[in-house]
C-alpha atoms as a PDB file:
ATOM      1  CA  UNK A   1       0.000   0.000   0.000  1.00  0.00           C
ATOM      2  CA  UNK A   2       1.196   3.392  -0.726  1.00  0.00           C
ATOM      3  CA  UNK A   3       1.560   6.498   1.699  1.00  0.00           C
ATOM      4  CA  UNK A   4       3.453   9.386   1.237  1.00  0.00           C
ATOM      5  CA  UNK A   5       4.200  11.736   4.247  1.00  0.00           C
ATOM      6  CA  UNK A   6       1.834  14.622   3.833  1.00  0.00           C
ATOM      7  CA  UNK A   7      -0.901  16.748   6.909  1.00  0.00           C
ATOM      8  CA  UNK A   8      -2.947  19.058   5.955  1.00  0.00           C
ATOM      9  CA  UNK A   9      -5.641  20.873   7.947  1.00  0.00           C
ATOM     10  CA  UNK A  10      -8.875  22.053   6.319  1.00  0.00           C
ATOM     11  CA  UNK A  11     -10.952  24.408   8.637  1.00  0.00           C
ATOM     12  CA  UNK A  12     -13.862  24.837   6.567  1.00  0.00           C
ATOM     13  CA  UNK A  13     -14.751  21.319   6.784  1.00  0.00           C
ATOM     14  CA  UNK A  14     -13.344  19.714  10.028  1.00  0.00           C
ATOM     15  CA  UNK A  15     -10.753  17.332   7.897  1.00  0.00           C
ATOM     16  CA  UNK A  16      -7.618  16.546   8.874  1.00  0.00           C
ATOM     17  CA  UNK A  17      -5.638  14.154   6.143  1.00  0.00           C
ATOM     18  CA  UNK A  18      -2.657  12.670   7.577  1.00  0.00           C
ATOM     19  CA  UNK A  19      -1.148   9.999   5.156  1.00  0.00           C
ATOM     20  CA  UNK A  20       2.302   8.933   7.240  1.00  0.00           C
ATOM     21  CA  UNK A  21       5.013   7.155   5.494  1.00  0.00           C
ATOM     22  CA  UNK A  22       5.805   3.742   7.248  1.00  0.00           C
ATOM     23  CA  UNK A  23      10.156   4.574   7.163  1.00  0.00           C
ATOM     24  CA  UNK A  24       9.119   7.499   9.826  1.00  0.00           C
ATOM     25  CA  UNK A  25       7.742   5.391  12.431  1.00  0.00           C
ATOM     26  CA  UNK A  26       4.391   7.694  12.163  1.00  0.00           C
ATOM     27  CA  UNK A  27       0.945   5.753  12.630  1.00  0.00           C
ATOM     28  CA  UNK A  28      -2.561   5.942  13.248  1.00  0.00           C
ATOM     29  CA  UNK A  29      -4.732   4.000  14.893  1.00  0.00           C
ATOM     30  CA  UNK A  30      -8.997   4.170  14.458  1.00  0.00           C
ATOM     31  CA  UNK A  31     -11.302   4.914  17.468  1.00  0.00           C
ATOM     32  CA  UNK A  32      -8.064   2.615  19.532  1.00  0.00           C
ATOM     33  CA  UNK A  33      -7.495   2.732  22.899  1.00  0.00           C
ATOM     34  CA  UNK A  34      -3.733   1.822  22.594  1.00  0.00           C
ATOM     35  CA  UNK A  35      -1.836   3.703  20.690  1.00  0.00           C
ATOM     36  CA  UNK A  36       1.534   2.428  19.752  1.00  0.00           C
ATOM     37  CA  UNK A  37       4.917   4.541  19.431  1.00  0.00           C
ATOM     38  CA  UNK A  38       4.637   7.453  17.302  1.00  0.00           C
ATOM     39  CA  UNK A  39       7.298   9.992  16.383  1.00  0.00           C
ATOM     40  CA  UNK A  40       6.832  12.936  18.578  1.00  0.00           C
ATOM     41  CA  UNK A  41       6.038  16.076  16.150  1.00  0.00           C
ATOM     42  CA  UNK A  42       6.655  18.654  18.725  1.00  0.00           C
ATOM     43  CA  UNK A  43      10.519  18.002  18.897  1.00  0.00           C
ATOM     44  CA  UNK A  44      13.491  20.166  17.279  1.00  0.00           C
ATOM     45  CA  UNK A  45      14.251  16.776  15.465  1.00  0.00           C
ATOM     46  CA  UNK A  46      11.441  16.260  13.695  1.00  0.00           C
ATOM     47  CA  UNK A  47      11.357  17.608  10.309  1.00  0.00           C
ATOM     48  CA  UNK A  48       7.850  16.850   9.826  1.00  0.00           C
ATOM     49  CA  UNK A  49       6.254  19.127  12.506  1.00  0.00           C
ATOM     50  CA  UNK A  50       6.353  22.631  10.482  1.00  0.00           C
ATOM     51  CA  UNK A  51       5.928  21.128   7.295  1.00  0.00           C
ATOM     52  CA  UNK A  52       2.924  18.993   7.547  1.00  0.00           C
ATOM     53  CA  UNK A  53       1.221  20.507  11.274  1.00  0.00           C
ATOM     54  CA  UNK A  54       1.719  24.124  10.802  1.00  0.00           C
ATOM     55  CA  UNK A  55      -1.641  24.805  13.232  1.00  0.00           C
ATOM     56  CA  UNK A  56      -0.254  22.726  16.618  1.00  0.00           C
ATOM     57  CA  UNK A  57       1.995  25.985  16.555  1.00  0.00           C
ATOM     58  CA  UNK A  58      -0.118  28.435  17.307  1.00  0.00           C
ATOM     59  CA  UNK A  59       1.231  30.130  20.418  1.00  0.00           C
ATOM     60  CA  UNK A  60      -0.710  32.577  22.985  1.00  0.00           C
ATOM     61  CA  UNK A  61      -1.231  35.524  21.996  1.00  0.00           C
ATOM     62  CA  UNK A  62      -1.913  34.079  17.784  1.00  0.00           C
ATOM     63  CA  UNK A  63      -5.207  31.955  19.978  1.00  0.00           C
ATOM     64  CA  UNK A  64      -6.226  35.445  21.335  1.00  0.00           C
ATOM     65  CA  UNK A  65      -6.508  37.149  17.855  1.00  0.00           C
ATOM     66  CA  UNK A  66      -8.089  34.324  16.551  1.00  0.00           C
ATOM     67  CA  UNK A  67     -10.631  33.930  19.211  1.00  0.00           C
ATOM     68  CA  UNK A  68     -11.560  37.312  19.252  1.00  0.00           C
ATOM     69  CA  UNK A  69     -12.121  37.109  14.861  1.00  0.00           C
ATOM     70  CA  UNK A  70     -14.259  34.251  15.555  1.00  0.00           C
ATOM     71  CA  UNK A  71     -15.837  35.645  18.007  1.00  0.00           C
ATOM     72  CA  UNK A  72     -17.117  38.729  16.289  1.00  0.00           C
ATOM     73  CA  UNK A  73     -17.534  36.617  13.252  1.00  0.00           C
ATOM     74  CA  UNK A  74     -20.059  34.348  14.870  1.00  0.00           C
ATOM     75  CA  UNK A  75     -21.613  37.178  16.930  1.00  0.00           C
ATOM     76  CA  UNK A  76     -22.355  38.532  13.472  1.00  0.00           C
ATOM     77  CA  UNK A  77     -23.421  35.429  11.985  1.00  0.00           C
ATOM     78  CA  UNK A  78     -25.611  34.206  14.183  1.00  0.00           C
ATOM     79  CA  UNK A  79     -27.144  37.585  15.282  1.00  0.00           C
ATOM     80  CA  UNK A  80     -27.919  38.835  11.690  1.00  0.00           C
ATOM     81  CA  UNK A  81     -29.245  35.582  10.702  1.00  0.00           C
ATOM     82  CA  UNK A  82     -31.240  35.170  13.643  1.00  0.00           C
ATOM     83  CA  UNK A  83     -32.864  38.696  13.014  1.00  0.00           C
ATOM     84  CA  UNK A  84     -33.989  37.866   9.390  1.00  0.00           C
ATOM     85  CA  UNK A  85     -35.854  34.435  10.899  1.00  0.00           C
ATOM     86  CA  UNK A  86     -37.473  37.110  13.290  1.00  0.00           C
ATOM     87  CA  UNK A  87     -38.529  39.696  11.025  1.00  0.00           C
ATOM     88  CA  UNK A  88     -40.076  37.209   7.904  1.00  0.00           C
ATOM     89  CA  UNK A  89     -41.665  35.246  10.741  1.00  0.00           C
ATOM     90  CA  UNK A  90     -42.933  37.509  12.827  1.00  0.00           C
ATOM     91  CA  UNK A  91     -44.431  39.924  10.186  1.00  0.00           C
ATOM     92  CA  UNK A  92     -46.975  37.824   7.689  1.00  0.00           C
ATOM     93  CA  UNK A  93     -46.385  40.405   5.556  1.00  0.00           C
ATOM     94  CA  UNK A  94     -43.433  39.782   4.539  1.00  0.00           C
ATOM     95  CA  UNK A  95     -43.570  36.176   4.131  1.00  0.00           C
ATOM     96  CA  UNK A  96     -43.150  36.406   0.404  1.00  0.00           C
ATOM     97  CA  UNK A  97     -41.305  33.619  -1.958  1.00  0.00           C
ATOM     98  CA  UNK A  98     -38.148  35.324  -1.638  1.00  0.00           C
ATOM     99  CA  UNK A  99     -37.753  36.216   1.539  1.00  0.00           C
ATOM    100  CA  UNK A 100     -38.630  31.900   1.991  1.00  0.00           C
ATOM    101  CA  UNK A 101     -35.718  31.349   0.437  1.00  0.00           C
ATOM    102  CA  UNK A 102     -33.844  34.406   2.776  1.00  0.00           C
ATOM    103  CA  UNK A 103     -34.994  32.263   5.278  1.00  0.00           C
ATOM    104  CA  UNK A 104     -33.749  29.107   4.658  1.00  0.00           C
ATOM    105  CA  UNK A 105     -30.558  30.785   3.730  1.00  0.00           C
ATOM    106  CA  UNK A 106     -30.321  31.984   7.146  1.00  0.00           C
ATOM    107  CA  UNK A 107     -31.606  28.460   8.299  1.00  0.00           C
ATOM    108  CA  UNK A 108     -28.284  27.124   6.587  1.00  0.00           C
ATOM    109  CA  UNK A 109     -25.721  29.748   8.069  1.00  0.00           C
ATOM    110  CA  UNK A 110     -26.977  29.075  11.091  1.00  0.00           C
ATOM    111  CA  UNK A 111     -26.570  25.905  11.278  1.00  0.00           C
ATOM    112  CA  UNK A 112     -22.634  26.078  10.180  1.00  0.00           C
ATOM    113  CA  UNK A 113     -22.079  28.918  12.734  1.00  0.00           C
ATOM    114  CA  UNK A 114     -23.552  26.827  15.552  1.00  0.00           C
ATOM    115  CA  UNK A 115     -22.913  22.919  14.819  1.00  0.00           C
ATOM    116  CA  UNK A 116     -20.091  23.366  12.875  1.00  0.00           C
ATOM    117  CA  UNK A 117     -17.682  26.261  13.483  1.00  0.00           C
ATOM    118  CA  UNK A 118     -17.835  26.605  17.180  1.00  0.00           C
ATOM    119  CA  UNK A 119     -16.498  23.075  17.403  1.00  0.00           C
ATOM    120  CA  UNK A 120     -14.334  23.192  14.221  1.00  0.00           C
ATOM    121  CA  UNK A 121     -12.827  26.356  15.720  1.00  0.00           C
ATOM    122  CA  UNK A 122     -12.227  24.823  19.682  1.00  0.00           C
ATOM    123  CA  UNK A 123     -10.413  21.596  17.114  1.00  0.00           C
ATOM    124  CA  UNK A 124      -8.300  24.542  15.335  1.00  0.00           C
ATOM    125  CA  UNK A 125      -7.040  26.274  18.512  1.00  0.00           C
ATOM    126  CA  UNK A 126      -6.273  23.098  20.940  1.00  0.00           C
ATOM    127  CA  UNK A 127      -5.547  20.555  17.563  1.00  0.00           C
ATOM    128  CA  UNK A 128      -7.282  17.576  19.433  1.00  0.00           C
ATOM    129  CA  UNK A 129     -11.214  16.571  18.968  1.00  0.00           C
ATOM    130  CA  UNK A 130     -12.763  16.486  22.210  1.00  0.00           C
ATOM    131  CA  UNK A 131     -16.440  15.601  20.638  1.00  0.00           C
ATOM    132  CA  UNK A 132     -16.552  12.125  20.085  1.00  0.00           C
ATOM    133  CA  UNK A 133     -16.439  10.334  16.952  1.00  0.00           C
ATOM    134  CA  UNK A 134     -20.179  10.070  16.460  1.00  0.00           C
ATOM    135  CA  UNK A 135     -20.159  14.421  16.428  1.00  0.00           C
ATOM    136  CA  UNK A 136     -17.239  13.826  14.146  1.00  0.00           C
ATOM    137  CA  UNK A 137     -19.700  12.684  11.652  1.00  0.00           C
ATOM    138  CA  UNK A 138     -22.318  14.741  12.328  1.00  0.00           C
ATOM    139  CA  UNK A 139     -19.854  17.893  12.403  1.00  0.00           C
ATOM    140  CA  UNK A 140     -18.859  17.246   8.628  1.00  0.00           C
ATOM    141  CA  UNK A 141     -22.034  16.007   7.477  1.00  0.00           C
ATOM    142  CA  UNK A 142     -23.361  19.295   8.635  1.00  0.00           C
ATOM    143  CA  UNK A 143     -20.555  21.404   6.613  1.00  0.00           C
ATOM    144  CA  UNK A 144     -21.334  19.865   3.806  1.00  0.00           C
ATOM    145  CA  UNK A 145     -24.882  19.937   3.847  1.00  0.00           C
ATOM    146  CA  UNK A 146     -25.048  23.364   4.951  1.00  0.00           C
ATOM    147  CA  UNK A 147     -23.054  24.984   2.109  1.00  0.00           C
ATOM    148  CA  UNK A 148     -25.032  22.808  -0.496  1.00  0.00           C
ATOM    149  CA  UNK A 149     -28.514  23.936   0.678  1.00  0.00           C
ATOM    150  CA  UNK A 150     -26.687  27.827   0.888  1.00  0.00           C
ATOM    151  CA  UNK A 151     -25.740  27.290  -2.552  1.00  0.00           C
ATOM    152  CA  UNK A 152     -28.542  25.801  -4.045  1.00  0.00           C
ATOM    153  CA  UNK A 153     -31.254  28.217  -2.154  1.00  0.00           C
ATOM    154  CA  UNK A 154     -29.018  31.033  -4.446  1.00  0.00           C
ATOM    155  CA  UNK A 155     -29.887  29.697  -7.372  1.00  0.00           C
ATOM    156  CA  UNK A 156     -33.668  29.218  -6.421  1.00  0.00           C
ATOM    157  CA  UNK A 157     -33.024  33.128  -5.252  1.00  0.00           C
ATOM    158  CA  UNK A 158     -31.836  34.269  -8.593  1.00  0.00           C
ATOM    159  CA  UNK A 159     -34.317  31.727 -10.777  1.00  0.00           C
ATOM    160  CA  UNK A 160     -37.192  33.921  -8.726  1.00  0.00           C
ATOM    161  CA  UNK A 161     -35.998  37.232  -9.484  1.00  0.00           C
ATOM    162  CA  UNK A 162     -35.392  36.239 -13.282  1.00  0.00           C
ATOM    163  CA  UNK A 163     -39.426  35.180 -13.260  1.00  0.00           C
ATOM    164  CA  UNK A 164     -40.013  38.611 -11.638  1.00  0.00           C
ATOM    165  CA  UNK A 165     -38.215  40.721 -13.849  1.00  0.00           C
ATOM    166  CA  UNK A 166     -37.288  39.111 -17.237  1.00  0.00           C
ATOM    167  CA  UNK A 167     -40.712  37.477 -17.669  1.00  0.00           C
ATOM    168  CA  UNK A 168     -43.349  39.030 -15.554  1.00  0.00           C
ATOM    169  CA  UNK A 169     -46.315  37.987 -17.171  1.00  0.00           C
ATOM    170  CA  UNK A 170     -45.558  34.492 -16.825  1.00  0.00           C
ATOM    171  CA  UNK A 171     -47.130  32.612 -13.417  1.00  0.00           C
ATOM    172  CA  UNK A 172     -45.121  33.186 -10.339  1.00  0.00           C
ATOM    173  CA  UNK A 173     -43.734  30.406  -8.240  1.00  0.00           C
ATOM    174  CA  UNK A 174     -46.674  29.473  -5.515  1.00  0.00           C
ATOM    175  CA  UNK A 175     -45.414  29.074  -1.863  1.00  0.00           C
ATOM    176  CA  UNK A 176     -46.401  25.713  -2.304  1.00  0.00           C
ATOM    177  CA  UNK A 177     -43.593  24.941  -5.101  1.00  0.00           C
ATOM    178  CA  UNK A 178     -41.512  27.564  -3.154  1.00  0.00           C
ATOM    179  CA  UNK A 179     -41.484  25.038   0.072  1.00  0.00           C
ATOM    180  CA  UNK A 180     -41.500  22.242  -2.021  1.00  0.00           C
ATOM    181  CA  UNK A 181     -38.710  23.893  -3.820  1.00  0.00           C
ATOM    182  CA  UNK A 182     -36.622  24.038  -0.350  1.00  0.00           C
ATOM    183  CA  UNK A 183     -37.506  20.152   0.907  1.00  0.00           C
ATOM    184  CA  UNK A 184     -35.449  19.172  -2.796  1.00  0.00           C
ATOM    185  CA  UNK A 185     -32.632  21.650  -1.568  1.00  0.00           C
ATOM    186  CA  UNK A 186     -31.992  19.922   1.702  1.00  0.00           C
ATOM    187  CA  UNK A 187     -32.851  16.645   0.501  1.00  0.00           C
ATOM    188  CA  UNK A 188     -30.115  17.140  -2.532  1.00  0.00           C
ATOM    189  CA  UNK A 189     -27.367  18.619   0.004  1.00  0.00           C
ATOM    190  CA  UNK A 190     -28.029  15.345   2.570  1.00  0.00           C
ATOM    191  CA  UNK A 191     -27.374  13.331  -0.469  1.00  0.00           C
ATOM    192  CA  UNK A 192     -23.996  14.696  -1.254  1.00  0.00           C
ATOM    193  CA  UNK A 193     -23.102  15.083   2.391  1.00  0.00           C
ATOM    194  CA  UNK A 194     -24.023  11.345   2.881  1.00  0.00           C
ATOM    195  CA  UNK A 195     -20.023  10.060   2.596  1.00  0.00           C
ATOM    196  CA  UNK A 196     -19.333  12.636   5.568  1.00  0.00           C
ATOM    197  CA  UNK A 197     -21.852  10.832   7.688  1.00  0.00           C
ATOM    198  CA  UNK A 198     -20.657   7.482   6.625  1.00  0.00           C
ATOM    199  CA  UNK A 199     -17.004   7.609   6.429  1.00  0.00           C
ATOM    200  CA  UNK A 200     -15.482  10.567   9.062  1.00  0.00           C
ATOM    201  CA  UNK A 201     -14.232   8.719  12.258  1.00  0.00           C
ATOM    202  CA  UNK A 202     -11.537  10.145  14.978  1.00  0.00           C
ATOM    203  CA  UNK A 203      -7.766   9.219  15.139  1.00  0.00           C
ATOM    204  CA  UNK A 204      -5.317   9.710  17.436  1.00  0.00           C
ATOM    205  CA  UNK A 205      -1.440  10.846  17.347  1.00  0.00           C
ATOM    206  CA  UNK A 206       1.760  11.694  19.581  1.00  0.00           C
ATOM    207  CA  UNK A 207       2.366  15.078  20.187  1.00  0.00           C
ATOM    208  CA  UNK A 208       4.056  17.380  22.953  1.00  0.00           C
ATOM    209  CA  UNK A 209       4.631  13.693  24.684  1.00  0.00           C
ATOM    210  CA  UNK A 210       0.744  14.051  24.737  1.00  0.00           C
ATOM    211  CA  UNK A 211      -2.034  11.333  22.634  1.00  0.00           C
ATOM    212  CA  UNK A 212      -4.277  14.026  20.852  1.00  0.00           C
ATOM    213  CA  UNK A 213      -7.313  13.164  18.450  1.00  0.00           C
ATOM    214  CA  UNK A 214      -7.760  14.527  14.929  1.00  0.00           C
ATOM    215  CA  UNK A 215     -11.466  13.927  13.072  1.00  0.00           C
ATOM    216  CA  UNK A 216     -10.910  13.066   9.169  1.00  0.00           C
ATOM    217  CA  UNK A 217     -12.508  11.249   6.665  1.00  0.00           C
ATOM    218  CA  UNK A 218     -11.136   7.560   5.726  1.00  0.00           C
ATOM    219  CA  UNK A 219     -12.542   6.397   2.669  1.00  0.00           C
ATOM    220  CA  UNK A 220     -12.758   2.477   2.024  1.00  0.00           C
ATOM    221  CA  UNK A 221      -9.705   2.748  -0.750  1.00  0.00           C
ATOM    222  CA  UNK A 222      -7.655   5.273   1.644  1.00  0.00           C
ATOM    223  CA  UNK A 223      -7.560   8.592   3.109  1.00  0.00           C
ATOM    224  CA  UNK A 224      -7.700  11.676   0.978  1.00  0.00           C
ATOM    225  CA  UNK A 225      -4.445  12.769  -0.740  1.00  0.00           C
ATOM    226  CA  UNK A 226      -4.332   8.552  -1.858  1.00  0.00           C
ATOM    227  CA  UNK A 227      -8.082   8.101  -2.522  1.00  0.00           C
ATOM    228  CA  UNK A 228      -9.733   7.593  -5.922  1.00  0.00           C
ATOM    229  CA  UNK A 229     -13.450   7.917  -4.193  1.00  0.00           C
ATOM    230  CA  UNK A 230     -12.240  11.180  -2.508  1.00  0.00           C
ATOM    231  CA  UNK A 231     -11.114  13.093  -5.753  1.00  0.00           C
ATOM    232  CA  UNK A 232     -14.409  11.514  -7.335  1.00  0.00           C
ATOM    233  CA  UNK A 233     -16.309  13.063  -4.226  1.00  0.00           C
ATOM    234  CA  UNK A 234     -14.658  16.334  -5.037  1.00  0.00           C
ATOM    235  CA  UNK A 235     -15.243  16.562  -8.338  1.00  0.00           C
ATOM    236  CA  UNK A 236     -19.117  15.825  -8.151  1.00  0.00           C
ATOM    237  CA  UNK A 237     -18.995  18.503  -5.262  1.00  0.00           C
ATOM    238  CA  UNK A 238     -17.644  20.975  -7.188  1.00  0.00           C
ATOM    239  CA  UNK A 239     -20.253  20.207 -10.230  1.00  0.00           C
ATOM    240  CA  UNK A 240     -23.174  20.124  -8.051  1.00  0.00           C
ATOM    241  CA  UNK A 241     -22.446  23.021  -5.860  1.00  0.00           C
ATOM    242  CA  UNK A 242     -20.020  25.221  -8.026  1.00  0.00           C
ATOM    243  CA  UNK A 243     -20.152  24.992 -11.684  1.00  0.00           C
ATOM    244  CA  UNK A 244     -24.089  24.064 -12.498  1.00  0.00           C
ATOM    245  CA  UNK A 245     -25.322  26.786  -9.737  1.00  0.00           C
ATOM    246  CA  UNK A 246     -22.653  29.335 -11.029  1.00  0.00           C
ATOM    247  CA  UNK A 247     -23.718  28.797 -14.848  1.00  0.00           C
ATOM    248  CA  UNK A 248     -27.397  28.875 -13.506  1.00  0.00           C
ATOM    249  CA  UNK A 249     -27.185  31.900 -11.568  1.00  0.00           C
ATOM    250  CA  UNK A 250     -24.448  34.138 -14.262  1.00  0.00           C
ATOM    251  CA  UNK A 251     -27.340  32.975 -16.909  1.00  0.00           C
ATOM    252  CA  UNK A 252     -30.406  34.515 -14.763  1.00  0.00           C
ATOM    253  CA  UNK A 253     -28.334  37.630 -13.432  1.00  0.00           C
ATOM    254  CA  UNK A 254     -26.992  38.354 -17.055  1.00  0.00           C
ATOM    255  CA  UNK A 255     -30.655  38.071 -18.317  1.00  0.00           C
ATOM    256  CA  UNK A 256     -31.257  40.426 -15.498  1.00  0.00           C
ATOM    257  CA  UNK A 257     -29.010  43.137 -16.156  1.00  0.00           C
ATOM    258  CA  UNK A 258     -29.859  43.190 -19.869  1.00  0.00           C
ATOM    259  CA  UNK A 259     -33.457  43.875 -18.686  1.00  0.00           C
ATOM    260  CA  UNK A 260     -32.724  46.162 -15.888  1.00  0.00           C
ATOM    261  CA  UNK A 261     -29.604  48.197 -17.144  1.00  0.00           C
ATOM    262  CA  UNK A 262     -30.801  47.922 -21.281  1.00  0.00           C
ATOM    263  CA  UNK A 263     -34.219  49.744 -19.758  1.00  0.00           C
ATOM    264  CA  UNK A 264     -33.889  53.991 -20.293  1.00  0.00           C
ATOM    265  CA  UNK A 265     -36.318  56.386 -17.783  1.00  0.00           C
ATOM    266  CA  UNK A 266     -37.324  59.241 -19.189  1.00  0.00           C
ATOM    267  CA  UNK A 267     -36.892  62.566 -17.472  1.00  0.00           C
ATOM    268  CA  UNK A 268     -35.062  62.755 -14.200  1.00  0.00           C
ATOM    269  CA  UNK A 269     -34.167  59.979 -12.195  1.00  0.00           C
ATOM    270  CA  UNK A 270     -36.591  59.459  -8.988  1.00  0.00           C
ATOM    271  CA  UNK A 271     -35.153  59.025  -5.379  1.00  0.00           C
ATOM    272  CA  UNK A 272     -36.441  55.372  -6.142  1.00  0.00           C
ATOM    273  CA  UNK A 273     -34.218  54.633  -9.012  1.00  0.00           C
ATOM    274  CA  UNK A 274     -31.211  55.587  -7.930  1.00  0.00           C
ATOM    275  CA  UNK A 275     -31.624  53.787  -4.907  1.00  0.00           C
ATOM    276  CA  UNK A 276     -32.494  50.853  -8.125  1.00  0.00           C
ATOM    277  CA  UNK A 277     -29.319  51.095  -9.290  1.00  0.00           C
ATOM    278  CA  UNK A 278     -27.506  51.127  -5.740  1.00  0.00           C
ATOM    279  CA  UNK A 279     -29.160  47.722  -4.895  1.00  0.00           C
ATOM    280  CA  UNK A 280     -27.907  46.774  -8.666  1.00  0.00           C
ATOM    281  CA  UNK A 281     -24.595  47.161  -8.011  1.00  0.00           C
ATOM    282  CA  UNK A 282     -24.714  45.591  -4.539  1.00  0.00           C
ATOM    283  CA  UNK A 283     -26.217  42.533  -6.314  1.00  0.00           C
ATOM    284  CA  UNK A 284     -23.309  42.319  -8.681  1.00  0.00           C
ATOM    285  CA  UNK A 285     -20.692  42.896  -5.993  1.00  0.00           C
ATOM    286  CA  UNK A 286     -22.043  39.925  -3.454  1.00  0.00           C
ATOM    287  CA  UNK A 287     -22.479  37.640  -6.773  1.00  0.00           C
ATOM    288  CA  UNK A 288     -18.727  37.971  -7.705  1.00  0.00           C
ATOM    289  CA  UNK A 289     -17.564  37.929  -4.017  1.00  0.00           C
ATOM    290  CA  UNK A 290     -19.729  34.635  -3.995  1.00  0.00           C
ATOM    291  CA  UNK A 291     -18.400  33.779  -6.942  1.00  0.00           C
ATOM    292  CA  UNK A 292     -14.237  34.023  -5.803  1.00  0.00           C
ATOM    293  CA  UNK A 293     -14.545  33.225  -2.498  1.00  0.00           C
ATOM    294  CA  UNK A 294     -15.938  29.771  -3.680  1.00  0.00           C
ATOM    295  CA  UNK A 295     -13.643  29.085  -6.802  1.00  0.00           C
ATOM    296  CA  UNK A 296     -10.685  29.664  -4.235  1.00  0.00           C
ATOM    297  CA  UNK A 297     -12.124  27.188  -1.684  1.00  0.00           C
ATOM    298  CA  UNK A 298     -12.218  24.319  -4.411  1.00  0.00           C
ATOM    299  CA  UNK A 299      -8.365  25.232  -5.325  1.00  0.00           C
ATOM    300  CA  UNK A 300      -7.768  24.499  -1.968  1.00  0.00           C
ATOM    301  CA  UNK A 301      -9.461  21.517  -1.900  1.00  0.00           C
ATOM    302  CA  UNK A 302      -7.884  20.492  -5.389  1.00  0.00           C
ATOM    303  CA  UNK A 303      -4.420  21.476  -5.076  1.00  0.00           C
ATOM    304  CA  UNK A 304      -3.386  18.625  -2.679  1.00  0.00           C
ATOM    305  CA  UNK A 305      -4.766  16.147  -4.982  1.00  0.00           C
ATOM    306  CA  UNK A 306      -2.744  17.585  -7.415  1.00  0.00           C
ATOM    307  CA  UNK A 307       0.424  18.216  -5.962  1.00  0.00           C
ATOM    308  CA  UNK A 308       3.330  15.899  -7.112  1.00  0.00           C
ATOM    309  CA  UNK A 309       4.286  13.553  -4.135  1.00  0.00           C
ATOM    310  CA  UNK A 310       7.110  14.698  -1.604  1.00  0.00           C
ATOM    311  CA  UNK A 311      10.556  14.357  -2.528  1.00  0.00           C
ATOM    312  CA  UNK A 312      12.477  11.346  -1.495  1.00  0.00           C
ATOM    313  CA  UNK A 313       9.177   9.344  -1.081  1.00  0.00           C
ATOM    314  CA  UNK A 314       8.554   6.271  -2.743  1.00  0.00           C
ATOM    315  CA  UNK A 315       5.187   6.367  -4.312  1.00  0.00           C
ATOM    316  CA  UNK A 316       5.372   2.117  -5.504  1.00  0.00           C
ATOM    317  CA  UNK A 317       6.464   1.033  -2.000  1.00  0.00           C
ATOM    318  CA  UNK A 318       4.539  -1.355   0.208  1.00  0.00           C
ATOM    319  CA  UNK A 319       4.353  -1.332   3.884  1.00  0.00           C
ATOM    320  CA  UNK A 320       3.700  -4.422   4.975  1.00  0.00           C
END
């Protein structure tokens, strides 16, 4: 079987992939209770500690910045997301089709500020799991189900606004198909969250003379950077929640903006209007922030896969 040396530690969705290479006396051991000799990352000696656990070196004062960032980033998050469930449930008046899917957009972030980050972000400042294998699972079944029903309740978003504008006449979406619309959305992001739930389990390592635990994802052929059914997994992830929603939504937005910024008013332009083309441009500057900030978390997700192996490692040797 074939390992090459390689750790890598991905935030966003609670996955550490640590493939050790058998001539460094490194190991791993599933849900064990003993855990046999491992090479102890945290001395001068080891060569392996900076290159392949960068975030076990986080000292003081780098916790205290990032606690207080996460802080005010969750404070925000769940605080602004909590007041849009207040104000479209609270007020039947605005319990329109849009603000349904502003609602279950909200639903979403709030579940991967609450079930998902908080732990994620105790995992990235101590670099042990203190939750359990089963929360392991549900932790990155909930990432990944979270940012598909985000992504997917965008496109029903923009779809929406193309009926409203580009082809008014034409019958609106009911609420009916509008929450029927939504069940599909979570349904469709539990589907391709499903390996998360089935596959993430806990290890545990040697470091600072201390047994630590790391939650990852071991598929049945391997873990990550050596898995064919992991680079499938990413590749159908990035179809499903990148390129078909980004094609959808650039199609409906760009049929938009022909309609919106193609129309002429005569006269002077209204209070109303130019606050029309304010929300305009605020619509094109969230769709290409949602657009980078996405096409640079697949790279990351990619670029390991891609990467050519260290040097001086054998990629054809066995370790048995």
């Amino acid at each position: 079987m074939s390992l090459q040396p390689v750790m890598t530690f991905d935030f966003y969705n609670s996955t550490v992939t640590w493939c050790p290479d058998p001539a460094l006396n490194l190991s791993w051991v599933t849900n064990a209770t003993a855990v046999p000799e491992l090479e102890d990352w945290s001395t001068p000696s080891s060569s392996n500690r900076r290159r392949h656990h960068p975030h076990l070196l986080m000292v003081w004062w780098q916790q205290l910045v990032w606690s207080a960032l996460f802080a005010l980033m969750l404070l925000v998050a769940t605080g602004g997301n909590a007041i849009v469930l207040w104000i479209v449930l609270a007020h039947r008046r605005m319990r329109t089709i849009t603000n349904y899917f502003l609602v279950n957009l909200s639903v979403a972030d709030l579940f991967m500020a609450v079930f998902n980050c908080v732990f994620n972000f105790v995992y990235m400042l101590n670099s042990n799991w203190y939750f359990g294998s089963p929360y392991c699972r549900i932790s990155n079944f909930i990432a990944n189900v979270s940012v598909a029903a985000s992504v997917f309740t965008l496109t029903g978003i923009s779809f929406d606004r193309y009926l409203a504008i580009v082809r008014p006449l034409q019958p609106r979406m009911s609420k009916a198909s509008a929450q029927v619309t939504i069940l599909v959305i979570w349904l469709a992001g539990m589907v391709l969250g499903l390996p998360c739930l089935l596959y993430s389990t806990t290890i545990t390592y040697k470091y600072s003379g201390k047994i630590r635990t790391a939650c990852i994802l071991v598929w049945p052929d391997g873990q990550p950077l050596i898995s064919t059914l992991d680079y499938v997994y990413n590749v159908v992830l990035l179809l499903a929640t990148y390129v078909a929603p980004m094609a959808a939504m650039v199609a409906c937005y760009s049929a938009m903006g022909r309609e919106l910024w193609g129309s002429r008013s005569i006269g002077e332009l209204t209070q109303r209007q130019v606050d029309s083309i304010r929300s305009k441009r605020k619509v094109r500057t969230l769709f290409s922030g949602y657009q980078q900030c996405h096409l640079a978390y697949y790279y990351r997700r990619f670029k390991d896969h891609l990467r050519p192996p260290p040097s001086g490692s054998d990629g054809d040797r066995d370790d048995s």
